[in-house]
Protein backbone atom coordinates (compact mmCIF):
# COMPACT_ATOMS: atom_id res chain seq x y z
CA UNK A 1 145.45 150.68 133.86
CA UNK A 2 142.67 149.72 136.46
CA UNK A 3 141.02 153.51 135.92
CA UNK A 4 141.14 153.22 132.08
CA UNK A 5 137.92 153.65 130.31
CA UNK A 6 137.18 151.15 127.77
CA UNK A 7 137.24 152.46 124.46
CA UNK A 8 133.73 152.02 122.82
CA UNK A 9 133.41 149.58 119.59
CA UNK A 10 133.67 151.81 116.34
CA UNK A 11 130.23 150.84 114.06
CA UNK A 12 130.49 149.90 110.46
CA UNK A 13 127.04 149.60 109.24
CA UNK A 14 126.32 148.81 105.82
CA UNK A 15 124.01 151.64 104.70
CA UNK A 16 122.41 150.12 101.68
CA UNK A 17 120.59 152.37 99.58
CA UNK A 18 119.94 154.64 102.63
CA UNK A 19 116.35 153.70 103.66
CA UNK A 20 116.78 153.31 107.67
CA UNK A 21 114.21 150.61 107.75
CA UNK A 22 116.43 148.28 106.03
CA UNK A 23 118.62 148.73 108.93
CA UNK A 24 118.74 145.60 111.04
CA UNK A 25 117.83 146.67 114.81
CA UNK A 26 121.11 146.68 116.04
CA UNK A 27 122.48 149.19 113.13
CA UNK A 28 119.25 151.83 113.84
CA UNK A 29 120.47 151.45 118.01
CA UNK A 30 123.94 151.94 116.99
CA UNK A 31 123.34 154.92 114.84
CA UNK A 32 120.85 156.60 117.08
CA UNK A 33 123.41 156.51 120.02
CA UNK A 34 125.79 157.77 117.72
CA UNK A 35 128.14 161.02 118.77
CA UNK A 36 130.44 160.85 115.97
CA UNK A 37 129.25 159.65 112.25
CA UNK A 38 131.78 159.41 109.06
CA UNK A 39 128.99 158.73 106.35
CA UNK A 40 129.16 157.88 102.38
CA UNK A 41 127.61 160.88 100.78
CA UNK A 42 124.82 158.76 98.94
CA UNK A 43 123.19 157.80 102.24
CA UNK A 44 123.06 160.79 104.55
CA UNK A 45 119.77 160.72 104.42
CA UNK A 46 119.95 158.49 107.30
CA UNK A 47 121.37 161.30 109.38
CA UNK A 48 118.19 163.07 109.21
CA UNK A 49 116.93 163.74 112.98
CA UNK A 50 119.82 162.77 114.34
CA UNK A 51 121.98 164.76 116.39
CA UNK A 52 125.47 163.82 115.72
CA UNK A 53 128.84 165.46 114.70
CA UNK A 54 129.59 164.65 110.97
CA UNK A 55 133.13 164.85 110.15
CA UNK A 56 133.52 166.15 106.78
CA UNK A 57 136.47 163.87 105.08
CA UNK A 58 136.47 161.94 101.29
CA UNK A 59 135.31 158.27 101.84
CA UNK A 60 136.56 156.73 98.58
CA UNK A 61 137.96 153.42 99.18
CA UNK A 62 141.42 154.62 98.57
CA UNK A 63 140.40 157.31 101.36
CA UNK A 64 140.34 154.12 104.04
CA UNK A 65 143.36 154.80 105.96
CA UNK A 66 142.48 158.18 106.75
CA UNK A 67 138.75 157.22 107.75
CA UNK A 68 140.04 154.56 109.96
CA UNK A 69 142.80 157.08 111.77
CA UNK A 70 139.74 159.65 112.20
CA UNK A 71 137.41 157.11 113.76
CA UNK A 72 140.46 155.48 116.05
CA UNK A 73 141.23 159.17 117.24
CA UNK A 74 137.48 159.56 118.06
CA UNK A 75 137.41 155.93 119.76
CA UNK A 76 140.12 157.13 121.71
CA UNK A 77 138.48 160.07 122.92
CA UNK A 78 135.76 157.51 124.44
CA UNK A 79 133.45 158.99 121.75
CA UNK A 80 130.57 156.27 120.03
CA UNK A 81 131.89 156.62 116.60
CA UNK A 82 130.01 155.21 113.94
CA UNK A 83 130.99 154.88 110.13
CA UNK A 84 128.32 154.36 107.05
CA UNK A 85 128.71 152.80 103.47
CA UNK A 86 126.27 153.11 100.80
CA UNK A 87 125.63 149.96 99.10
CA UNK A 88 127.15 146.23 100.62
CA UNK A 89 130.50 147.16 101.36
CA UNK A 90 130.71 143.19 103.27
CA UNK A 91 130.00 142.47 99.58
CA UNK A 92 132.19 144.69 97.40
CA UNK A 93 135.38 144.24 100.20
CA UNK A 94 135.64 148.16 101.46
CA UNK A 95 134.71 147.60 104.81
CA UNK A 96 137.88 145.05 105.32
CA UNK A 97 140.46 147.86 104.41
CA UNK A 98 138.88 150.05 107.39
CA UNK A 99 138.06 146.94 109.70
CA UNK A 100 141.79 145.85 109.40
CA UNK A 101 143.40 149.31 110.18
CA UNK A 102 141.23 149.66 113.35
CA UNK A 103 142.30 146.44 113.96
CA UNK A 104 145.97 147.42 113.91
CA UNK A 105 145.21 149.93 115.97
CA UNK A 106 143.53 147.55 118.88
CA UNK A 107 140.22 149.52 118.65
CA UNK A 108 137.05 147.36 118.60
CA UNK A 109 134.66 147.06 115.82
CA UNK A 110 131.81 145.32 115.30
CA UNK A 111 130.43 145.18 111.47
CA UNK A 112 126.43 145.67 110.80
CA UNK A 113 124.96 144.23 107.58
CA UNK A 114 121.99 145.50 106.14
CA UNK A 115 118.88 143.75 104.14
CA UNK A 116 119.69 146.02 101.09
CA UNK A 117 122.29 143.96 99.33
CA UNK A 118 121.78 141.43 96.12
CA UNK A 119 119.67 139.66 98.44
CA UNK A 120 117.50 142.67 99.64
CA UNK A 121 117.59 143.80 95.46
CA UNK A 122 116.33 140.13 94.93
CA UNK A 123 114.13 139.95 97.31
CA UNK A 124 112.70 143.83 96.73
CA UNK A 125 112.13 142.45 93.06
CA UNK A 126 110.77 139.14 93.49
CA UNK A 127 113.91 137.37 92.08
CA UNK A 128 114.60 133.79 93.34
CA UNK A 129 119.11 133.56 93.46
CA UNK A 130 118.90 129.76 93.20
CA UNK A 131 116.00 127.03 92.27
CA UNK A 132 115.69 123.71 90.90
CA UNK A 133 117.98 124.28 88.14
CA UNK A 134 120.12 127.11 89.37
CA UNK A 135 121.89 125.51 92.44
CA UNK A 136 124.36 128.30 93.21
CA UNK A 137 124.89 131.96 92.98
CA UNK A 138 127.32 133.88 90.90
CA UNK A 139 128.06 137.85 91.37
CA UNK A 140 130.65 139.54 89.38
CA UNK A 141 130.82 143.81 89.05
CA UNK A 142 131.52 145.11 85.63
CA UNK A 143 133.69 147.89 87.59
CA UNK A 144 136.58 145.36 88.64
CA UNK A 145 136.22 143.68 85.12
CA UNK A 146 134.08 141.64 82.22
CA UNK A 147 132.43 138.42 82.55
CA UNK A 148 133.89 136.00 81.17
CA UNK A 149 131.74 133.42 78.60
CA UNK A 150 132.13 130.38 80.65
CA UNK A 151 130.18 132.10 83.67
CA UNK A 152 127.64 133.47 80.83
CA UNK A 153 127.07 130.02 80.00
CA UNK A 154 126.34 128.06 83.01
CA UNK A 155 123.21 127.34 83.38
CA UNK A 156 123.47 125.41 87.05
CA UNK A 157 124.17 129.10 88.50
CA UNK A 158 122.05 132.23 89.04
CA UNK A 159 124.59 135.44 87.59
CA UNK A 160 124.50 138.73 89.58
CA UNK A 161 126.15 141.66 87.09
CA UNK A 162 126.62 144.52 89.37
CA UNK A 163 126.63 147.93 88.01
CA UNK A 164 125.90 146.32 84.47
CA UNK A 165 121.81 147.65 83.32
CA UNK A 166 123.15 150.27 80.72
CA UNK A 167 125.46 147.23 79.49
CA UNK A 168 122.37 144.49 79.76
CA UNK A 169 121.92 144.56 75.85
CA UNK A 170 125.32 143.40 75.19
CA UNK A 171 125.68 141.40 77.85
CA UNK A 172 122.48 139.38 76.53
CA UNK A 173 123.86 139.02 73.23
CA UNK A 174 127.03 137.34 74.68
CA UNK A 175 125.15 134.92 76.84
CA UNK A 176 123.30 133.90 73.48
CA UNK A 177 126.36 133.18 71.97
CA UNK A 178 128.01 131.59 74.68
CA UNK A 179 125.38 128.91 74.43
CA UNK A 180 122.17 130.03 76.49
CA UNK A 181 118.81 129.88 75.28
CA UNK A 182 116.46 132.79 74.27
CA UNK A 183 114.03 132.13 76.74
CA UNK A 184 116.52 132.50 79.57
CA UNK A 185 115.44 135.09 82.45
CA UNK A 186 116.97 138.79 81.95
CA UNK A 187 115.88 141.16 84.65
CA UNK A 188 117.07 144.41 85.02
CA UNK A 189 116.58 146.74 88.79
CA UNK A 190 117.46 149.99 88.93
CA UNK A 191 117.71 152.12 92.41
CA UNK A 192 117.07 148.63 94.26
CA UNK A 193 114.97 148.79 97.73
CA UNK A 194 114.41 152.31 96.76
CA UNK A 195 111.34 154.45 95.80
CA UNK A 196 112.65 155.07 92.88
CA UNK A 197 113.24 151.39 92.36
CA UNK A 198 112.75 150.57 88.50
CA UNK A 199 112.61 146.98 86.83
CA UNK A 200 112.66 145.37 83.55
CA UNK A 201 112.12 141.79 83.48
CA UNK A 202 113.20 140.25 79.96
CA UNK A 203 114.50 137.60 78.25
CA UNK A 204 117.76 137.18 76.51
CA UNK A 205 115.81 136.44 73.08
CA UNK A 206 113.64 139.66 73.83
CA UNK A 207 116.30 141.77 75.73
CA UNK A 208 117.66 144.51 73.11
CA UNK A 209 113.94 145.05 72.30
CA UNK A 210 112.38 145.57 75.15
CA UNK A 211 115.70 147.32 76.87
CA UNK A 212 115.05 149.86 73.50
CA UNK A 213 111.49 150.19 73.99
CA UNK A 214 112.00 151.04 77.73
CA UNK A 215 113.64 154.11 77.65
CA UNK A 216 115.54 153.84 81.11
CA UNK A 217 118.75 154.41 81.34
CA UNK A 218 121.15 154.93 84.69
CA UNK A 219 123.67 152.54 87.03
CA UNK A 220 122.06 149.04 88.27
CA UNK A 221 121.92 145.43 88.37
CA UNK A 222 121.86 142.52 85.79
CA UNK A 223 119.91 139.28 87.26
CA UNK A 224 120.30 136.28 84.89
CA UNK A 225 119.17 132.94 84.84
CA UNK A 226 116.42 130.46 84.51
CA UNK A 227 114.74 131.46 88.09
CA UNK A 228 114.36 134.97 87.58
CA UNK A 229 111.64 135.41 85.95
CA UNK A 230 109.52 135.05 89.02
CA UNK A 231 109.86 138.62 88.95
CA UNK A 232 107.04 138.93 87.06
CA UNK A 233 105.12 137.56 89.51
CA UNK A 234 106.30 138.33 92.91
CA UNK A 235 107.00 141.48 92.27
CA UNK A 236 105.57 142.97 95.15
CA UNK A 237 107.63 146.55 96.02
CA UNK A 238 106.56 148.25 92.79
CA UNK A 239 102.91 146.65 92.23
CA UNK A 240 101.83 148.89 95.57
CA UNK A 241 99.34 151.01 94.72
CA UNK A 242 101.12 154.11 96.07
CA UNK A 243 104.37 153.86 94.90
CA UNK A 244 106.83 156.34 94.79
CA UNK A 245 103.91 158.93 95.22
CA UNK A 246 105.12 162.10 96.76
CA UNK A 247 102.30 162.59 99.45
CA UNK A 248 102.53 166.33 101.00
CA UNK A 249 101.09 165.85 104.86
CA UNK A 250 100.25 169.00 105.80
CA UNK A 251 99.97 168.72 109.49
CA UNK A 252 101.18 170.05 113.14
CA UNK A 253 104.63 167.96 113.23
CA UNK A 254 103.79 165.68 116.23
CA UNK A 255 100.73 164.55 114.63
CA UNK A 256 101.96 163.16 110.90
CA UNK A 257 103.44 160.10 112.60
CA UNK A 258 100.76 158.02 111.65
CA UNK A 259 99.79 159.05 108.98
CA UNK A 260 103.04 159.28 107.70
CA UNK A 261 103.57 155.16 108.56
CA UNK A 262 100.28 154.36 106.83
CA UNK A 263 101.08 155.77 103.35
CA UNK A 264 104.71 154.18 103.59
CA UNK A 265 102.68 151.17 103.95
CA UNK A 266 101.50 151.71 100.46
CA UNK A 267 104.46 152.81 98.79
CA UNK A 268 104.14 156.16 99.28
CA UNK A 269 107.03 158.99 100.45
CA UNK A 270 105.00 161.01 102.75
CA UNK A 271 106.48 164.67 102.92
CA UNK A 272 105.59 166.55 106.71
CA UNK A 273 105.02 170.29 106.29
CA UNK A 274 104.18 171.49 109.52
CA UNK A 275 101.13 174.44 108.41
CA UNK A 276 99.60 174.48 112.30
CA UNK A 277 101.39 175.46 115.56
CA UNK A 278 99.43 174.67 118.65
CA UNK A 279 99.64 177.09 121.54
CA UNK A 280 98.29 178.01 124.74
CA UNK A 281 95.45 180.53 125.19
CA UNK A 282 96.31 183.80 125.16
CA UNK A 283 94.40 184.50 128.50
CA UNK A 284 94.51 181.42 130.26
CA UNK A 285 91.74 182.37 133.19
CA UNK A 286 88.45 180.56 131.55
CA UNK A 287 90.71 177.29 131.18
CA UNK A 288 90.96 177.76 135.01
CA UNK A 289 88.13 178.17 136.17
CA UNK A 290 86.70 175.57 134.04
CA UNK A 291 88.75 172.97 135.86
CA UNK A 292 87.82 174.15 138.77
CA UNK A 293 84.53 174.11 137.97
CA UNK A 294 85.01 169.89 137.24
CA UNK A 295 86.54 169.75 140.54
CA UNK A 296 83.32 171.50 141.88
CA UNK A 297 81.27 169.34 139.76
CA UNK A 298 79.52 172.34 137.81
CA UNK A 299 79.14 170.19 134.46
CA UNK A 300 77.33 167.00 133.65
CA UNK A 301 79.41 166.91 130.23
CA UNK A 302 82.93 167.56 128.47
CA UNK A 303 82.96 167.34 124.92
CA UNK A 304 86.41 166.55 123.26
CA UNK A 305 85.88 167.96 119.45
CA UNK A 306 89.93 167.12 118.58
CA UNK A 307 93.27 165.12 120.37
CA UNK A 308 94.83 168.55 121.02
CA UNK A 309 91.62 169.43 123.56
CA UNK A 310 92.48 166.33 125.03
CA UNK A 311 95.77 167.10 125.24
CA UNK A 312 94.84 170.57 126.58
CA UNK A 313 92.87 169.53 128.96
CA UNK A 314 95.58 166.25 130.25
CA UNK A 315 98.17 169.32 130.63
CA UNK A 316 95.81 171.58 132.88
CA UNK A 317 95.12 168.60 134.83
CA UNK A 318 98.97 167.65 135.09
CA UNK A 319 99.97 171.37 136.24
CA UNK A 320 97.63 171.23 139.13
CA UNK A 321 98.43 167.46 140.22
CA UNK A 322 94.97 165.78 139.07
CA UNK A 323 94.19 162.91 137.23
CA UNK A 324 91.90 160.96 135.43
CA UNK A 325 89.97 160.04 138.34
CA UNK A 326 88.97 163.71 139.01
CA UNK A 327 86.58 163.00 135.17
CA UNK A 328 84.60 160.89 137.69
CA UNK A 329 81.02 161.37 137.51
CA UNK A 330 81.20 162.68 133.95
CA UNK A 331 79.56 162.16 130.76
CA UNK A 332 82.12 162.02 128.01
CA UNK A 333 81.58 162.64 124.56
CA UNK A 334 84.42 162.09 121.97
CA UNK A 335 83.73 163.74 117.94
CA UNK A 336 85.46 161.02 116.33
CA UNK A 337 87.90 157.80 117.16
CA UNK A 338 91.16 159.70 117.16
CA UNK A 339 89.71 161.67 120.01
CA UNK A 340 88.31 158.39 122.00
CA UNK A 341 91.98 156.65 121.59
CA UNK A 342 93.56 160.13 122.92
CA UNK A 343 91.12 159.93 125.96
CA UNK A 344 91.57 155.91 126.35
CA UNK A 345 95.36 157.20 126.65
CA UNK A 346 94.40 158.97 129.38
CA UNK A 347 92.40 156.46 131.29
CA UNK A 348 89.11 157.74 130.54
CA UNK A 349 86.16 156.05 128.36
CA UNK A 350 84.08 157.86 126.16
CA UNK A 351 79.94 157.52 126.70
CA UNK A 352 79.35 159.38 123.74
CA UNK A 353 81.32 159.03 120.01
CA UNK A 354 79.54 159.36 116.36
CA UNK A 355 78.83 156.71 114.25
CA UNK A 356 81.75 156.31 112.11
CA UNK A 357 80.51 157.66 108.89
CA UNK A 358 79.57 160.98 110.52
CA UNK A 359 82.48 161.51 112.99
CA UNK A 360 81.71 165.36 113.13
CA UNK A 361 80.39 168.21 114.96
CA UNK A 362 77.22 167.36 112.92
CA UNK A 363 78.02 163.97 113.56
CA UNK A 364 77.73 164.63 117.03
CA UNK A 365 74.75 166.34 117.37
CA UNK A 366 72.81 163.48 115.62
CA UNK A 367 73.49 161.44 118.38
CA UNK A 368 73.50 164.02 121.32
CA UNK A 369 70.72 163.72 124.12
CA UNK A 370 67.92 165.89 124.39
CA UNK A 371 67.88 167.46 127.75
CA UNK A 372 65.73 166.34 130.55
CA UNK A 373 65.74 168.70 133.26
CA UNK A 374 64.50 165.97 135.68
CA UNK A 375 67.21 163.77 134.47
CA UNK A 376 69.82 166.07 133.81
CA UNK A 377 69.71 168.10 136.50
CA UNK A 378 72.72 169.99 136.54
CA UNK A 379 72.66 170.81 132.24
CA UNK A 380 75.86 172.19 131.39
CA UNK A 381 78.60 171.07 128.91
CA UNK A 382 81.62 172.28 129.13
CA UNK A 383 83.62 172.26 125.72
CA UNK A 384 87.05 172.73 125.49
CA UNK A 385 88.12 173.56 121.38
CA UNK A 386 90.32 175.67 119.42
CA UNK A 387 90.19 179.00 119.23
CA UNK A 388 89.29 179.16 115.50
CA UNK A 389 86.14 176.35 115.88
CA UNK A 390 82.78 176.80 114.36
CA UNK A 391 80.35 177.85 116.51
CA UNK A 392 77.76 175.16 114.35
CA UNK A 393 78.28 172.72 117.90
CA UNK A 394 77.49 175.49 120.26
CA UNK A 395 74.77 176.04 118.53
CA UNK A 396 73.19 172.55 118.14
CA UNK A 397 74.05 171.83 121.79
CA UNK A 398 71.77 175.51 122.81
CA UNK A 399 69.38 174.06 120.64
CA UNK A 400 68.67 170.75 122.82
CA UNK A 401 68.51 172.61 126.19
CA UNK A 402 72.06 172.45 127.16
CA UNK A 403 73.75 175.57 128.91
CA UNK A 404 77.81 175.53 127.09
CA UNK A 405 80.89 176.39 128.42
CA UNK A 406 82.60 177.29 125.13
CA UNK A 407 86.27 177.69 126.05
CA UNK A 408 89.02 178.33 124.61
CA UNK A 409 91.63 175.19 125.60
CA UNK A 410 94.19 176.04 123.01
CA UNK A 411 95.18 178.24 119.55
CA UNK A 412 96.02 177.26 116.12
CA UNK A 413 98.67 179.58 114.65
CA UNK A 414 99.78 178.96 111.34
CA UNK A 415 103.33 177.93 110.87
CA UNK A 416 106.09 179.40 108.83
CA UNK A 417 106.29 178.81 105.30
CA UNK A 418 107.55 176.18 104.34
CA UNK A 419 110.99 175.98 101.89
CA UNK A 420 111.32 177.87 98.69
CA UNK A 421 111.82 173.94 96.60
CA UNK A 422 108.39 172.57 98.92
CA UNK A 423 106.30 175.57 98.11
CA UNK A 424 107.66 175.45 94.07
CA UNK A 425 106.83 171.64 94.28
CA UNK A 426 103.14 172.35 95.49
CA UNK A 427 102.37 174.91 92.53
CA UNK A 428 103.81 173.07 89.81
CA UNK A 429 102.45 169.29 90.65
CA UNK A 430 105.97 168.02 91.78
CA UNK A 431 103.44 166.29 94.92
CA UNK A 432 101.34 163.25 93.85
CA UNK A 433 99.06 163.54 96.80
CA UNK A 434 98.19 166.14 99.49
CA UNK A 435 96.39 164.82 102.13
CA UNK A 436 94.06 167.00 104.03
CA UNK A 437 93.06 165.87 107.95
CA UNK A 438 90.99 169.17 108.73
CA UNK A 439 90.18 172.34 107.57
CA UNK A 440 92.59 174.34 108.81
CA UNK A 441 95.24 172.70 106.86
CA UNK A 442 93.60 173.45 103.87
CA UNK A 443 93.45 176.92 105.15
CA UNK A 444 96.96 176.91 106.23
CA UNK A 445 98.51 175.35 103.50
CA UNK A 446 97.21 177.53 100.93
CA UNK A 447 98.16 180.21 103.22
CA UNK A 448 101.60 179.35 103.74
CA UNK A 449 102.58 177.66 100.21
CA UNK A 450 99.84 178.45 97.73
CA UNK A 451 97.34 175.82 96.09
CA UNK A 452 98.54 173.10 94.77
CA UNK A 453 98.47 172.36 91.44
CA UNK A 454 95.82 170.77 89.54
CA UNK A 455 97.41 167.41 88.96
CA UNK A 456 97.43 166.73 92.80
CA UNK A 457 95.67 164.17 93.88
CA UNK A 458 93.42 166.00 96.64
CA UNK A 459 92.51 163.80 99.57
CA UNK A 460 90.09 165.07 102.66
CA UNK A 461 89.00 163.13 105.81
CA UNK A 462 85.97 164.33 106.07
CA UNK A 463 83.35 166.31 104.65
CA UNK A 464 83.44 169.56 106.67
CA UNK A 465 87.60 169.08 105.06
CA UNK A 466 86.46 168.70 101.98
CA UNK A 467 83.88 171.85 101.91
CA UNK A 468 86.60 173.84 102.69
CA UNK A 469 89.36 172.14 99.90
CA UNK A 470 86.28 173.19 97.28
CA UNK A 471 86.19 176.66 99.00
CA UNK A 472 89.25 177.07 98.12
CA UNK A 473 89.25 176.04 94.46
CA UNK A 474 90.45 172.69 95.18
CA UNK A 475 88.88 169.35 93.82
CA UNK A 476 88.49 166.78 96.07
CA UNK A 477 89.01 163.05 94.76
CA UNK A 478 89.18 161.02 97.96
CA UNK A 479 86.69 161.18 100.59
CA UNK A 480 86.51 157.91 103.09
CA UNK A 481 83.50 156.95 104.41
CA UNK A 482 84.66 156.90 107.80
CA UNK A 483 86.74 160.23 108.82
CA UNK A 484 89.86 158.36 110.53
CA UNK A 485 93.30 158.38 109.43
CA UNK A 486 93.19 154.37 108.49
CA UNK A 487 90.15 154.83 106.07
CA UNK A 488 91.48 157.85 104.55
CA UNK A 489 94.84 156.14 103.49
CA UNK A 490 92.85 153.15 102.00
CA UNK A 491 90.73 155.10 99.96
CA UNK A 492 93.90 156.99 98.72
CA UNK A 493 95.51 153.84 97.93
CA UNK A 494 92.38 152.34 96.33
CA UNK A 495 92.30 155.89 94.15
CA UNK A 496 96.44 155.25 93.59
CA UNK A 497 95.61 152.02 92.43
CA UNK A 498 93.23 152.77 90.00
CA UNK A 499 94.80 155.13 88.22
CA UNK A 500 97.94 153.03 87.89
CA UNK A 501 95.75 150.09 85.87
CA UNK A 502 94.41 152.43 83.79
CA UNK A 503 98.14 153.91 82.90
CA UNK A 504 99.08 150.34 82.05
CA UNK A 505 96.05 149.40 79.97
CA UNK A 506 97.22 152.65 77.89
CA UNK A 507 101.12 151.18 78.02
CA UNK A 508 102.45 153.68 80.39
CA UNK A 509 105.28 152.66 82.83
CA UNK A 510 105.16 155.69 84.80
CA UNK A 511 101.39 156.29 86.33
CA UNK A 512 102.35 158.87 89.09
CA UNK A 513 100.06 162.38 88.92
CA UNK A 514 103.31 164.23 88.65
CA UNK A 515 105.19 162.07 85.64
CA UNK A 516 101.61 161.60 83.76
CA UNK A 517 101.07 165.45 84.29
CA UNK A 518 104.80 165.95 82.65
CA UNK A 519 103.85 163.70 79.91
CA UNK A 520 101.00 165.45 78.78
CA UNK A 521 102.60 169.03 78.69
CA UNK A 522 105.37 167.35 76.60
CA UNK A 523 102.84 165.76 73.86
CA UNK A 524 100.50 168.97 74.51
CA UNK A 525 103.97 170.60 73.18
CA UNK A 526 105.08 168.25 70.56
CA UNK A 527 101.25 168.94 69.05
């Protein structure tokens, strides 16, 4: 008994509507350590990067014995087992049936919550559950039975009808006539905490209209009662500027992180396609002998056009067991602020960056030193870039009595094309947004997947991006002034935002590129 290994706690995490940041931190560390998963088939989405055995077996609640003999046989194996609802299951009782047979079966448990329940709808919504007249909360679900005309009529609660929006029209004509007044809150939210999130906030005197006149149809939630309405309001998850956009990132997959954070930020669902592949140089020598040639203190400069020279460059120095410190004596010049961070990562301080509304090669020039040859003595830059860069910087730098190492530190190879339902979504409009960070991912892209479509919303960093989106028959509708990833995002957002007002000063619900684009083929057709 002394040599027994414990057996490890089985996980039941409520999964919500499957978006992993509604995970409270102790779910995400529990699934991420995760060997074994049983998951509800509406949220495997949270599987996604995970490596983890799925065990392919029916979840329906009368399905809970067998679940909870599969995860107590993987317990037992000393395996982290780890089992996910969709939806509240705390709420709607189906975790107990599981949590009592592994209970039975003395294997530990702990039960994980989630911020995606009525109170994660509500909140998602802007929908206050209780207030100075509704002093308690009421939830009944239409799929264990009807609700009954006393609970329509009390006023001193705040009703909850699960699974009850393509019934909302009825069941505001049975509050009426159970005694509540017309102007009592209705609101209707469809795919809750989601992108796809859609409300309708009514009243019980206005409710069969305006459900008719909405047009949306599908399983979701009935919120009733006299605090609801702050909907309106405090809305908040919809009214963001980019919601629900589909935003294509087309960029090398270890640098769309942020990026990719910034637009979720906004609403948006940003969509990696890797279209670069960065790899060594195919003869390595000159990268060599340029770092021995900082060693033997042949330059005076090193000019970082792009992170991946600074990563290049890090790696060199890592290989041969140098450091920062060996940059002593240096002149530093950084093209733009990505670059300067990547270097500050690195323990080194750039003397030389662009303004920020001309972070680029021609950016960089503008500010670059003449040389002096009293002052500058020894006169050569060495510039570590890709091996597809202009040769615009060589240039300039020849120009101003500089001798240049150009070198290249590493390649750009385009990646594989993408799959066939990514490349049919960039033709056709099914992306909002595609969000350019340099030219070669214009390149690339339109390499790999074709041009997207003319409804796209086309978004550059800079303007040496943009040049190239035009050369390539794109038009370019956000342009920052500043070419960083935080400026580019706003101006998308500010873009995303104005074209959503003007879709609701014409009356249009849905204000995305891709749904406006589909409605104007359809009354294209109908004409």
């Amino acid at each position: 008994m002394k040599n027994r290994k414990p057996v490890p706690a089985v996980a039941l995490i409520a999964g919500g509507a499957g978006d992993r940041e509604l995970l409270s931190v102790r779910a995400a560390a529990m699934l991420d350590s995760a060997e074994v998963v049983v998951c509800d088939p509406e949220v495997t989405g949270l599987l996604t990067g995970l490596d983890v055995e799925v065990l392919d077996i029916p979840t329906a609640p009368t399905d809970a014995p067998a679940v909870a003999k599969a995860l107590t046989e993987q317990a037992r194996a000393g395996r982290h087992a780890v089992r996910i609802f969709a939806g509240d299951p705390v709420l709607d009782g189906r975790v107990l049936a599981e949590a009592k047979a592994l209970h039975r079966s003395k294997v530990p448990f702990e039960i994980l919550p989630c911020a995606a329940g009525i109170s994660g709808m509500a909140a998602y919504a802007g929908i206050g559950l209780t207030g100075p007249k509704a002093k308690q909360l009421r939830v009944v679900d239409l799929l264990s039975g009807e609700v009954d005309s006393e609970t329509l009529a009390d006023a001193t609660a705040t009703l909850v009808i699960r699974n009850a929006a393509d019934s909302a029209a009825a069941i505001a004509k049975a509050a009426l006539a159970a005694g509540r007044t017309p102007g009592t809150g209705l609101v209707i939210v469809r795919s809750g905490t989601t992108v796809e999130q859609q409300t309708l906030i009514t009243t019980l005197g206005d409710a069969a209209a305006d459900i008719k006149a909405a047009k949306l149809t599908g399983n979701g939630d009935v919120f009733l009662g006299d605090g609801v309405s702050t909907a309106g309001a405090l809305g908040w998850f919809e009214s963001r500027p980019l919601f629900g956009w589909r935003v294509l990132v087309p960029r090398t997959k270890d640098q769309a992180g942020e990026l990719s954070a910034r637009l979720r930020v906004f609403g948006a669902v940003p969509v990696e396609v890797p279209t670069i592949s960065v790899e060594p140089p195919r003869t390595p020598q000159q990268m060599e002998r340029a770092i021995e040639g900082i060693e033997a203190g042949r330059y005076q400069w090193i000019a970082f056009t792009s992170v991946n020279a600074v990563r290049a460059i890090r790696e060199r120095f890592e290989q041969r067991g140098l450091d920062a410190r060996h940059l002593a004596g240096l002149k530093i010049a950084a093209i733009g602020e990505s670059t300067a961070e990547a270097l500050r990562e690195f323990g080194v301080r750039a003397d030389l960056v662009p303004p920020a509304e001309s972070q680029s090669s021609a950016g960089l020039l503008e500010v670059w030193p003449e040389r002096d040859a009293e002052l500058d003595p020894i006169g050569r830059v060495f510039l570590p870039r890709a091996d597809i860069a202009t040769e615009k910087l060589v240039a300039g730098l020849e120009g101003l009595g500089w001798e240049v190492d150009d070198i290249t530190a590493y390649r750009t190879v385009r990646a594989a094309p993408p799959a066939a339902e990514i490349r049919e979504a960039i033709k056709t409009g099914g992306f909002d947004a595609v969000v350019f960070t340099s030219s070669s991912t214009v390149r690339n892209l339109v390499g790999i997947a074709g041009k997207p479509h003319a409804s796209t919303v086309i978004a550059a960093i800079g303007p040496e991006t943009a040049a190239t989106a035009v050369e390539h028959g794109l038009k370019v509708a956000v342009q920052p002034a500043q070419a960083k990833i935080e400026p580019l995002v706003a101006a998308l957002a500010e873009h995303g935002e104005q074209l959503r007002q003007a879709a609701l000063d014409n009356g249009e619900r849905t204000w995305r590129p891709s749904k406006r684009r589909g409605a104007g083929r359809r009354r294209a057709a109908k004409s």
